[in-house]
N, C-alpha and C. Protein backbone atom coordinates (compact mmCIF):
# COMPACT_ATOMS: atom_id res chain seq x y z
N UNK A 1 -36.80 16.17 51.70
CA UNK A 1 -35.93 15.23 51.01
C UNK A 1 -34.49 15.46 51.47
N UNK A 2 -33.44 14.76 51.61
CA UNK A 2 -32.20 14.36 51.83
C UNK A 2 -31.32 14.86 50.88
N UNK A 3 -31.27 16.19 51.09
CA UNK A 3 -29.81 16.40 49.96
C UNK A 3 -28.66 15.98 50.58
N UNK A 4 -28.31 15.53 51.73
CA UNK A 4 -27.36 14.89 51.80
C UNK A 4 -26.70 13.57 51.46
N UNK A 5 -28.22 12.85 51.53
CA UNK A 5 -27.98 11.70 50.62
C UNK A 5 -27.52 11.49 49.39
N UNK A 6 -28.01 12.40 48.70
CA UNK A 6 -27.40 13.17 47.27
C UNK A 6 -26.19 12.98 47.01
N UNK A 7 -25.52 13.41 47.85
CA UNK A 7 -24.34 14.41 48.03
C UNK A 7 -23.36 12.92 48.04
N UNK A 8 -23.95 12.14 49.14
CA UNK A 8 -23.09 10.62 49.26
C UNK A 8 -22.94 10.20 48.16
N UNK A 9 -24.17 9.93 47.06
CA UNK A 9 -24.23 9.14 46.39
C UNK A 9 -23.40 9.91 45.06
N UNK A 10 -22.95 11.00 45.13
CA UNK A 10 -22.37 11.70 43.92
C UNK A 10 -21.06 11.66 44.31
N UNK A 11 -20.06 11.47 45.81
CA UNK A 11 -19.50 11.24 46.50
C UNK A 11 -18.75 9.93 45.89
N UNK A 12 -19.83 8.93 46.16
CA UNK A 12 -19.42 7.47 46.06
C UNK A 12 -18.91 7.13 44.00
N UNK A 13 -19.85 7.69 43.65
CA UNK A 13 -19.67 7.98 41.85
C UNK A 13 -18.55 8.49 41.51
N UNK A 14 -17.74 9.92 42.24
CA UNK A 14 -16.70 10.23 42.03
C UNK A 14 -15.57 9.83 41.90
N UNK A 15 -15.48 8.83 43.22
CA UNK A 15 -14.65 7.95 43.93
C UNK A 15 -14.89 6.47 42.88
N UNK A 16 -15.43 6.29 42.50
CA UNK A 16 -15.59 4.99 41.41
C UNK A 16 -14.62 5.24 40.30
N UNK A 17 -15.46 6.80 39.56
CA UNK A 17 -14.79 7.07 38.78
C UNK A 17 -13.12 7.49 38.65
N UNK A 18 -13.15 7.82 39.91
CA UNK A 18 -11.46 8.08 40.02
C UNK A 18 -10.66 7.12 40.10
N UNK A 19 -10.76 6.00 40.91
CA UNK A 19 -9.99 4.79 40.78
C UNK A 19 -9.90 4.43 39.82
N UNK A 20 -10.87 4.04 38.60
CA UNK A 20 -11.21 4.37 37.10
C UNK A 20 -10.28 5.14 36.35
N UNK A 21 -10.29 5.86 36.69
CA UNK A 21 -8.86 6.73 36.16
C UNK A 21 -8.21 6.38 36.20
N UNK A 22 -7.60 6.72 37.66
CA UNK A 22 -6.03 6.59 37.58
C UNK A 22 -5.76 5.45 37.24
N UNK A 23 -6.16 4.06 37.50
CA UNK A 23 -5.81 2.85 37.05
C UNK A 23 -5.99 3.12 35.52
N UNK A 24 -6.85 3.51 34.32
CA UNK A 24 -6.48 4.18 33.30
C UNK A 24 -5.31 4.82 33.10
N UNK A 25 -5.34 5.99 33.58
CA UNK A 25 -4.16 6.98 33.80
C UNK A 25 -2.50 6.36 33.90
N UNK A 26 -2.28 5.24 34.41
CA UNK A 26 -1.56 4.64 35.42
C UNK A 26 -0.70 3.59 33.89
N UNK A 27 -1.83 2.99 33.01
CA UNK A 27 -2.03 2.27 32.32
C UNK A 27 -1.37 2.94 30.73
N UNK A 28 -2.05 3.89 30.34
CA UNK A 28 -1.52 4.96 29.87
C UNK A 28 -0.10 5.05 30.02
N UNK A 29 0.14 5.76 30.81
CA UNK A 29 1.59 5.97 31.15
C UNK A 29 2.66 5.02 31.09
N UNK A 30 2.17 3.52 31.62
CA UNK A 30 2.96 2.37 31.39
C UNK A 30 3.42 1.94 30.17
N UNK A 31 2.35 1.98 29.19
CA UNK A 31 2.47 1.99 27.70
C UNK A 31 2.94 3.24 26.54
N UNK A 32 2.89 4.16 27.45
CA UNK A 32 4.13 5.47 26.77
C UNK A 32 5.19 5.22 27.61
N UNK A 33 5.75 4.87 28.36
CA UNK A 33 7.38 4.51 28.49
C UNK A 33 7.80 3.46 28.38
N UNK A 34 6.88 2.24 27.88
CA UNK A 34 7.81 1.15 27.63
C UNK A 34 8.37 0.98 26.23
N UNK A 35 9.54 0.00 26.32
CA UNK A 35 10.42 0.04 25.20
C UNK A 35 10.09 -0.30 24.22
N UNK A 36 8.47 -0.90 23.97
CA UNK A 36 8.25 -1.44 22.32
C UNK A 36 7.42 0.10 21.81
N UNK A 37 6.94 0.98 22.75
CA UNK A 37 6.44 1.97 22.32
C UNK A 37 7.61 3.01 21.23
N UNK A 38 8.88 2.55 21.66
CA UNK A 38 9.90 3.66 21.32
C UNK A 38 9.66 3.87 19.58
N UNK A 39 9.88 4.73 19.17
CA UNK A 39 9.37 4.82 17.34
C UNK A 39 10.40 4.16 16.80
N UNK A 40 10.09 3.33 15.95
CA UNK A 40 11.04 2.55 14.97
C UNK A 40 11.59 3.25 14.18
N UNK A 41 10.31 4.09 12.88
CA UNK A 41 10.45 4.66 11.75
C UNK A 41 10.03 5.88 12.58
N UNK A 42 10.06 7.18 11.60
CA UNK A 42 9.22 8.48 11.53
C UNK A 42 7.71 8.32 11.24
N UNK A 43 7.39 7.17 11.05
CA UNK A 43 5.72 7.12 10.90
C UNK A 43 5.27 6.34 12.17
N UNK A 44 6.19 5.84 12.92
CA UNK A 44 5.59 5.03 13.96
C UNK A 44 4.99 6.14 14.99
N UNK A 45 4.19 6.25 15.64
CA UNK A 45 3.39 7.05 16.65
C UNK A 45 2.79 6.46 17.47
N UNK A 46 3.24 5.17 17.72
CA UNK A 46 2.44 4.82 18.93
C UNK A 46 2.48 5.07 20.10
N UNK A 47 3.99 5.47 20.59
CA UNK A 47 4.41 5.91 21.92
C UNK A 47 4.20 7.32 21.83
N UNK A 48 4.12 8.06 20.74
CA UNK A 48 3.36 9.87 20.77
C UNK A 48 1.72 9.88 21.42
N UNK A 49 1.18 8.33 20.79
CA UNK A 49 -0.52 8.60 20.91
C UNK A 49 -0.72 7.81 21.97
N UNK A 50 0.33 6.96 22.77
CA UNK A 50 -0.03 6.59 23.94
C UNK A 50 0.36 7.72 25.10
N UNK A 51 1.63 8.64 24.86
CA UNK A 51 0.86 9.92 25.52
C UNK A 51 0.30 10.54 25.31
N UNK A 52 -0.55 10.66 24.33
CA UNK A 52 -1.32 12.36 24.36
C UNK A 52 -2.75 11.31 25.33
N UNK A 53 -2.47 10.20 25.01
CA UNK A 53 -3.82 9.29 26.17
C UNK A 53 -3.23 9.17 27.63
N UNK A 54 -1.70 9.47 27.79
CA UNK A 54 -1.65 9.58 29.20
C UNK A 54 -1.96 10.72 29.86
N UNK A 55 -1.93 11.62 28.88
CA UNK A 55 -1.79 13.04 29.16
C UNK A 55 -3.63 13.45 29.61
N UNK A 56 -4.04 12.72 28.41
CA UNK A 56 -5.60 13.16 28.21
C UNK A 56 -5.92 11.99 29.63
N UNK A 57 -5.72 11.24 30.57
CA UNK A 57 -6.08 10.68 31.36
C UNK A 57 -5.54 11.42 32.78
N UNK A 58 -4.84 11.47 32.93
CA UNK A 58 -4.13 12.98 34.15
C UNK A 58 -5.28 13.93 34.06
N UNK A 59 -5.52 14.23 33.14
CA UNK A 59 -6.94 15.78 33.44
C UNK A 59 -7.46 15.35 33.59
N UNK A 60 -8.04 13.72 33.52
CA UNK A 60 -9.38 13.33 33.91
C UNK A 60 -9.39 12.97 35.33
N UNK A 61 -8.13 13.14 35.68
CA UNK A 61 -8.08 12.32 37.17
C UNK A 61 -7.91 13.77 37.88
N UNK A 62 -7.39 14.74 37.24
CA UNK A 62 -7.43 16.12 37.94
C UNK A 62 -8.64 16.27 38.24
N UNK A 63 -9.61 16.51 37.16
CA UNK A 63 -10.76 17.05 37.01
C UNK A 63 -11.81 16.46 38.09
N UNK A 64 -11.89 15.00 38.30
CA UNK A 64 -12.49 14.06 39.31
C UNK A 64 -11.92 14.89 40.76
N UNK A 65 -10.57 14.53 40.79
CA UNK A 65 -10.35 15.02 42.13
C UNK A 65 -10.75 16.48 42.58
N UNK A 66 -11.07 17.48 41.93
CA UNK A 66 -11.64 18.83 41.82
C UNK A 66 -12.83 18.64 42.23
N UNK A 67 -13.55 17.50 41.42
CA UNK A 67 -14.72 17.41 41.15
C UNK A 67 -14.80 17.02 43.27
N UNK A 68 -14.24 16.01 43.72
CA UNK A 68 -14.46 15.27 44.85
C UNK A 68 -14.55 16.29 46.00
N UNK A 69 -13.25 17.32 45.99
CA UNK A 69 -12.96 18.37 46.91
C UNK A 69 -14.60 19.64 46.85
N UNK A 70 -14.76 19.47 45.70
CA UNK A 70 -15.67 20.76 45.65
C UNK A 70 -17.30 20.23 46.34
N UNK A 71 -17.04 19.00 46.43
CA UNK A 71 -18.67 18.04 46.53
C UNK A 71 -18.37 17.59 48.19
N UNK A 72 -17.23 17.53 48.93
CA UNK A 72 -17.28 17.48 49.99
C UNK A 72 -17.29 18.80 50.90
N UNK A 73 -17.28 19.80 50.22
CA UNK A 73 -17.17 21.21 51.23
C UNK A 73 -18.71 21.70 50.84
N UNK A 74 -18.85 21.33 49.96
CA UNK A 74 -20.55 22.02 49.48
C UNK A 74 -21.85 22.23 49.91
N UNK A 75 -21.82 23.45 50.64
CA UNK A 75 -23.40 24.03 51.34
C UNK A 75 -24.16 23.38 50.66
N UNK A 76 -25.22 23.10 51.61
CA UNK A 76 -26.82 22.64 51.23
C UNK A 76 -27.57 23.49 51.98
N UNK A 77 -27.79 24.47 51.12
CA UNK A 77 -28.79 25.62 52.21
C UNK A 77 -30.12 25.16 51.38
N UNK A 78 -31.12 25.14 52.82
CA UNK A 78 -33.07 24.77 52.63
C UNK A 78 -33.09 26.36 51.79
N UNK A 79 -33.96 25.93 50.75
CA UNK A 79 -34.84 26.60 49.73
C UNK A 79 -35.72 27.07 50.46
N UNK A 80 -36.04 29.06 50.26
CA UNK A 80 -37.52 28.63 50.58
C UNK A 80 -38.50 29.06 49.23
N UNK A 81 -39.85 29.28 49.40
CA UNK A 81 -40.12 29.38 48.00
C UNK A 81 -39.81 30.99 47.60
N UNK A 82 -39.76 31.86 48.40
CA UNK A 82 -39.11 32.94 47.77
C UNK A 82 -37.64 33.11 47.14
N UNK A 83 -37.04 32.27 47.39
CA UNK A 83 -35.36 32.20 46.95
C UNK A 83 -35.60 31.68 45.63
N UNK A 84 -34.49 32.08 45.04
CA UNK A 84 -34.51 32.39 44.08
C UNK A 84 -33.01 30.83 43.33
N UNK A 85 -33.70 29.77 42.58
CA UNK A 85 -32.59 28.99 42.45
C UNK A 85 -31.59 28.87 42.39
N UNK A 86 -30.78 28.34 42.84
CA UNK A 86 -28.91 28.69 42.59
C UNK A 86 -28.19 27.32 43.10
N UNK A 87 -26.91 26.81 43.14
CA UNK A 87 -26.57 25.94 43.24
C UNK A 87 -27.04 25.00 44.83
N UNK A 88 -27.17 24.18 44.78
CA UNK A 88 -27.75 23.55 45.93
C UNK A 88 -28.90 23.11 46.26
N UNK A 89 -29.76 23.57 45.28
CA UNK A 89 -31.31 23.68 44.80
C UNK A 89 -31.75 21.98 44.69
N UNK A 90 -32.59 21.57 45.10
CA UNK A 90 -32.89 20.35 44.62
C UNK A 90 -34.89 21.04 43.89
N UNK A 91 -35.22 20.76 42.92
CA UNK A 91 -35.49 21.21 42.20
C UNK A 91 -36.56 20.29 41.51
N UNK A 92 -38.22 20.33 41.84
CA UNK A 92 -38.99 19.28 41.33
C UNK A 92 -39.68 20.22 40.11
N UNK A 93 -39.92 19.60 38.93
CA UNK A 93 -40.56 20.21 38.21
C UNK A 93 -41.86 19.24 37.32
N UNK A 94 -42.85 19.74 36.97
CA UNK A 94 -43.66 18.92 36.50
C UNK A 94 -44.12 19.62 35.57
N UNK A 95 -44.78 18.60 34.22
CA UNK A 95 -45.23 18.80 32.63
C UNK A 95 -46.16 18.08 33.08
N UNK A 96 -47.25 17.77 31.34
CA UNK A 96 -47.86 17.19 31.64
C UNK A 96 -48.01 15.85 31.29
N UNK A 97 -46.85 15.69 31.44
CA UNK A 97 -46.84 14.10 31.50
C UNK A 97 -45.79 13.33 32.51
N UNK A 98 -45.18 14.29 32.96
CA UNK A 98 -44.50 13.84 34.24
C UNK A 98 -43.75 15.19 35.01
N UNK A 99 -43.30 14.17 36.21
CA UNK A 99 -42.45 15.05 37.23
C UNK A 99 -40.75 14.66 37.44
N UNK A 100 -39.80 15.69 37.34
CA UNK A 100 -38.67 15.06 37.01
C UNK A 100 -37.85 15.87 38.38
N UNK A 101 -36.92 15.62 38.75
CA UNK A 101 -35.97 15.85 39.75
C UNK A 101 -34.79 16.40 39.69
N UNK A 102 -34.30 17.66 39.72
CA UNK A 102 -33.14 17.84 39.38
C UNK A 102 -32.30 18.42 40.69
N UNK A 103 -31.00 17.84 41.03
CA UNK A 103 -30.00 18.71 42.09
C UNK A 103 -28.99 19.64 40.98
N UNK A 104 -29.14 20.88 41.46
CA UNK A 104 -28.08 22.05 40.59
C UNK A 104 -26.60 21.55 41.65
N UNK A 105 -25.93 20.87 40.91
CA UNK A 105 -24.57 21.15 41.71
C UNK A 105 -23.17 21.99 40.66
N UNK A 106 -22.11 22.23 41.13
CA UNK A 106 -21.10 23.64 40.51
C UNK A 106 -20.72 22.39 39.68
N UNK A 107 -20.37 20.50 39.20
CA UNK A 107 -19.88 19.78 38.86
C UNK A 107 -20.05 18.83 38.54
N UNK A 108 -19.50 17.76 37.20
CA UNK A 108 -20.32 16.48 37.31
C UNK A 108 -21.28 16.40 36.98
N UNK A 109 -21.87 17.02 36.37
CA UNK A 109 -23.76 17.25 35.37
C UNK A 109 -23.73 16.02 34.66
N UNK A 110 -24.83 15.56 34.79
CA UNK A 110 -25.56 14.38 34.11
C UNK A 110 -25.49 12.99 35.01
N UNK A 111 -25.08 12.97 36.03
CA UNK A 111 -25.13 11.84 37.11
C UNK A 111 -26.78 11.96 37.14
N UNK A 112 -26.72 10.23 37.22
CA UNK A 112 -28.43 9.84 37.47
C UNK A 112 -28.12 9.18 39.40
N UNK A 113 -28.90 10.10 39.81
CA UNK A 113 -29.00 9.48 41.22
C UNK A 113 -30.45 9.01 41.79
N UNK A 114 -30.51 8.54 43.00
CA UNK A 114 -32.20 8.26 43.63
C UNK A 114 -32.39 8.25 44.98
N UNK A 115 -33.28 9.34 44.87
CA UNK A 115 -33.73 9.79 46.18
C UNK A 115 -34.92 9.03 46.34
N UNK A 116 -35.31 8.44 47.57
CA UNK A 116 -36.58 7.70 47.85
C UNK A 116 -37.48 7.05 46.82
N UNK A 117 -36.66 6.34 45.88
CA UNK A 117 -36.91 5.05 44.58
C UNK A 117 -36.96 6.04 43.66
N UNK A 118 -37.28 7.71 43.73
CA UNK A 118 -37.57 8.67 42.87
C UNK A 118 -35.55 8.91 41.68
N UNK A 119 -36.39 8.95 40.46
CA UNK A 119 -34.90 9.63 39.87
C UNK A 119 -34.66 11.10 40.19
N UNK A 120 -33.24 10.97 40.63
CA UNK A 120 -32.47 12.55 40.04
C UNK A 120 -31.36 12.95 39.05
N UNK A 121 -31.86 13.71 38.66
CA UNK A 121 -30.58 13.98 37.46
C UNK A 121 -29.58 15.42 38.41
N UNK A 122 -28.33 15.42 38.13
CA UNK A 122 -27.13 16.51 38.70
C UNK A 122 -27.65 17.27 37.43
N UNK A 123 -27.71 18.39 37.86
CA UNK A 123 -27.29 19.48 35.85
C UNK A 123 -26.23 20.32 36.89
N UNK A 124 -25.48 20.98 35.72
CA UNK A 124 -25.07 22.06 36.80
C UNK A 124 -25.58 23.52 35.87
N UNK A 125 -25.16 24.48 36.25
CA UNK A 125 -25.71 25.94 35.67
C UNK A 125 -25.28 26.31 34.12
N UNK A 126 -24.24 25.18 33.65
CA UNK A 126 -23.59 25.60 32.54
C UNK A 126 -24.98 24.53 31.94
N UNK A 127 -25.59 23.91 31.99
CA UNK A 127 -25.73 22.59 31.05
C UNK A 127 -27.40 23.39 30.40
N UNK A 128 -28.25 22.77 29.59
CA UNK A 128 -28.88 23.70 29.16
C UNK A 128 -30.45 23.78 30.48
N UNK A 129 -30.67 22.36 30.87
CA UNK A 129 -31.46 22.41 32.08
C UNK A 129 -31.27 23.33 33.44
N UNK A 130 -30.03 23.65 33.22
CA UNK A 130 -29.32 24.35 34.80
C UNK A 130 -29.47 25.48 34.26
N UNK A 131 -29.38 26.46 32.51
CA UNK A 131 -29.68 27.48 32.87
C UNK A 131 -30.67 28.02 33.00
N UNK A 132 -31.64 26.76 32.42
CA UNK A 132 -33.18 27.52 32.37
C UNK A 132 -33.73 27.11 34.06
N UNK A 133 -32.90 26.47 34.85
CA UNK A 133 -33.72 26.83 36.12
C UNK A 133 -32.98 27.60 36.68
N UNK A 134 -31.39 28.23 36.88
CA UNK A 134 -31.02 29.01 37.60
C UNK A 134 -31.38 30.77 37.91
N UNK A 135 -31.86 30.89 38.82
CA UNK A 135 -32.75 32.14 39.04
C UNK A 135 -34.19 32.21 38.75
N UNK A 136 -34.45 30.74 38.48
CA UNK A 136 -36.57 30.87 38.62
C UNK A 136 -36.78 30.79 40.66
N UNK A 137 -38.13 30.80 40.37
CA UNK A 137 -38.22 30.24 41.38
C UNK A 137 -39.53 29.67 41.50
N UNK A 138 -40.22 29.27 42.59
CA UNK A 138 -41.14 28.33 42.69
C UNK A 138 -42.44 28.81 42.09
N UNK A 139 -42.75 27.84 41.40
CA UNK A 139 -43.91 28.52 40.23
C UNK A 139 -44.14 28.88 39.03
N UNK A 140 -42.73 28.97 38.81
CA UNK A 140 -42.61 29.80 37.71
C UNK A 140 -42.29 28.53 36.52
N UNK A 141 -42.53 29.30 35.13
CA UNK A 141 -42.60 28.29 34.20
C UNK A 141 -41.55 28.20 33.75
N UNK A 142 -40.64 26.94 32.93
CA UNK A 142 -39.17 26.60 32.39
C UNK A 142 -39.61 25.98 30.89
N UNK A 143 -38.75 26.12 30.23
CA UNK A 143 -38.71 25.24 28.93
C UNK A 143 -37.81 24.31 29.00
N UNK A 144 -38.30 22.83 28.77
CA UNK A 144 -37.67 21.72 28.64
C UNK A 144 -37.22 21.52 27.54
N UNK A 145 -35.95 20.92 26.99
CA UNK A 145 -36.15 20.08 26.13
C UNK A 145 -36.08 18.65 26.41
N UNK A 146 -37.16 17.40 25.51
CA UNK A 146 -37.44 16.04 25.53
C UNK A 146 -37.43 15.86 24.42
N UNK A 147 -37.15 14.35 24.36
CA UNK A 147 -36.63 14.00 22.75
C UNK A 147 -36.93 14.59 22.10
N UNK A 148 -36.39 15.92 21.40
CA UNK A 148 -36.18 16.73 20.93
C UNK A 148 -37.20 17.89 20.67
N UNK A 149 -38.21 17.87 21.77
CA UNK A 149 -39.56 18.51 21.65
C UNK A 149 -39.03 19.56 22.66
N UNK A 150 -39.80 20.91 22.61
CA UNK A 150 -39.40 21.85 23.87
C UNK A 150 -40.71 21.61 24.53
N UNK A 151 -40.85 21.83 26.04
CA UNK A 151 -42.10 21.25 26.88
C UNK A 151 -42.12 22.56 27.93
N UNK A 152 -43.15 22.82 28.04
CA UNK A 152 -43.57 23.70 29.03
C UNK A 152 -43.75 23.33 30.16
N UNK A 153 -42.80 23.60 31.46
CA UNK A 153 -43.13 22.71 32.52
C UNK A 153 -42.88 23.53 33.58
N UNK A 154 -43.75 23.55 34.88
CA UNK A 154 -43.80 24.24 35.94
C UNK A 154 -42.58 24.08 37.19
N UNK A 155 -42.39 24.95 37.87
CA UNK A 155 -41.32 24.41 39.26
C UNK A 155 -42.38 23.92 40.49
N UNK A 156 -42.72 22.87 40.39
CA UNK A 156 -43.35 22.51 41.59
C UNK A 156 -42.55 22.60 43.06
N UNK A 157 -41.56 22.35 43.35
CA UNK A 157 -41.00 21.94 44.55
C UNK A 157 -39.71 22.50 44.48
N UNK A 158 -38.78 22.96 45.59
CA UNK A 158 -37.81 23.70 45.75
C UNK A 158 -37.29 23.64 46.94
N UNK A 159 -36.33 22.79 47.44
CA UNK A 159 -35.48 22.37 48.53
C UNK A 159 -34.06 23.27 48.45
């Protein structure tokens, strides 16, 4: 399978989301320095709460751009089945009622991507899927949680 393809398509998401931003961000900011924002009374707060939203939109555009730099330098080293999971992992696992797809990347957890019509989900090591696969390895059993059930499910596959 194509973890590089992966990699584009989490690439291209970033880059969505960032223009997203900053045009947010951008927007934000326009509306904390203009002159109807200025406080009338001591109860007016609109130009206080249109920055703490410019403010809270800047980290989001930090955080993306972090997010972009760390996803374009990022090893994809081949799995083999003795290695032991860790970031870069593309990661098949199967229950018994299905088989699900996961890429461990350091950022950005919960992106739905698709590899060959197949879904993938990003987790990264913090999220609760990333810690129960980080350091299995092929074979070995994980606990899922699904709508709100815990599921016993195997590591079939390990890229």
């Amino acid at each position: 399978m194509d973890k590089q393809a992966l990699i584009a398509q989490i690439l291209d998401q970033l880059e969505r989301q960032l223009q997203e931003a900053l045009q947010a961000a951008d927007e934000a900011h326009q509306n904390a320095t203009h002159s109807e924002s200025q406080a009338e009374t001591q109860y007016d707060t609109l130009g206080l709460e249109n920055a703490y939203l410019a403010h809270g939109q800047s980290m989001r555009v930090e955080a993306l751009q972090q997010a972009l730099a760390c996803y374009r330098q990022l090893p994809l080293p081949e799995f083999s089945p003795q290695m032991a999971i860790g970031i870069g992992a593309l990661v098949q696992v199967e229950d018994d009622e299905r088989q699900s797809l996961y890429l461990i990347g350091p950022l950005a957890g919960g992106m739905q991507l698709q590899l060959d019509g197949q879904p993938v989900r990003l987790v990264t090591p913090e999220s609760p899927i990333g810690t129960e696969l980080i350091g299995k390895q092929l074979g070995d059993e994980v606990r899922l949680r699904r709508a709100g059930q815990e599921l016993l499910a195997e590591i079939t596959d390990l890229q």
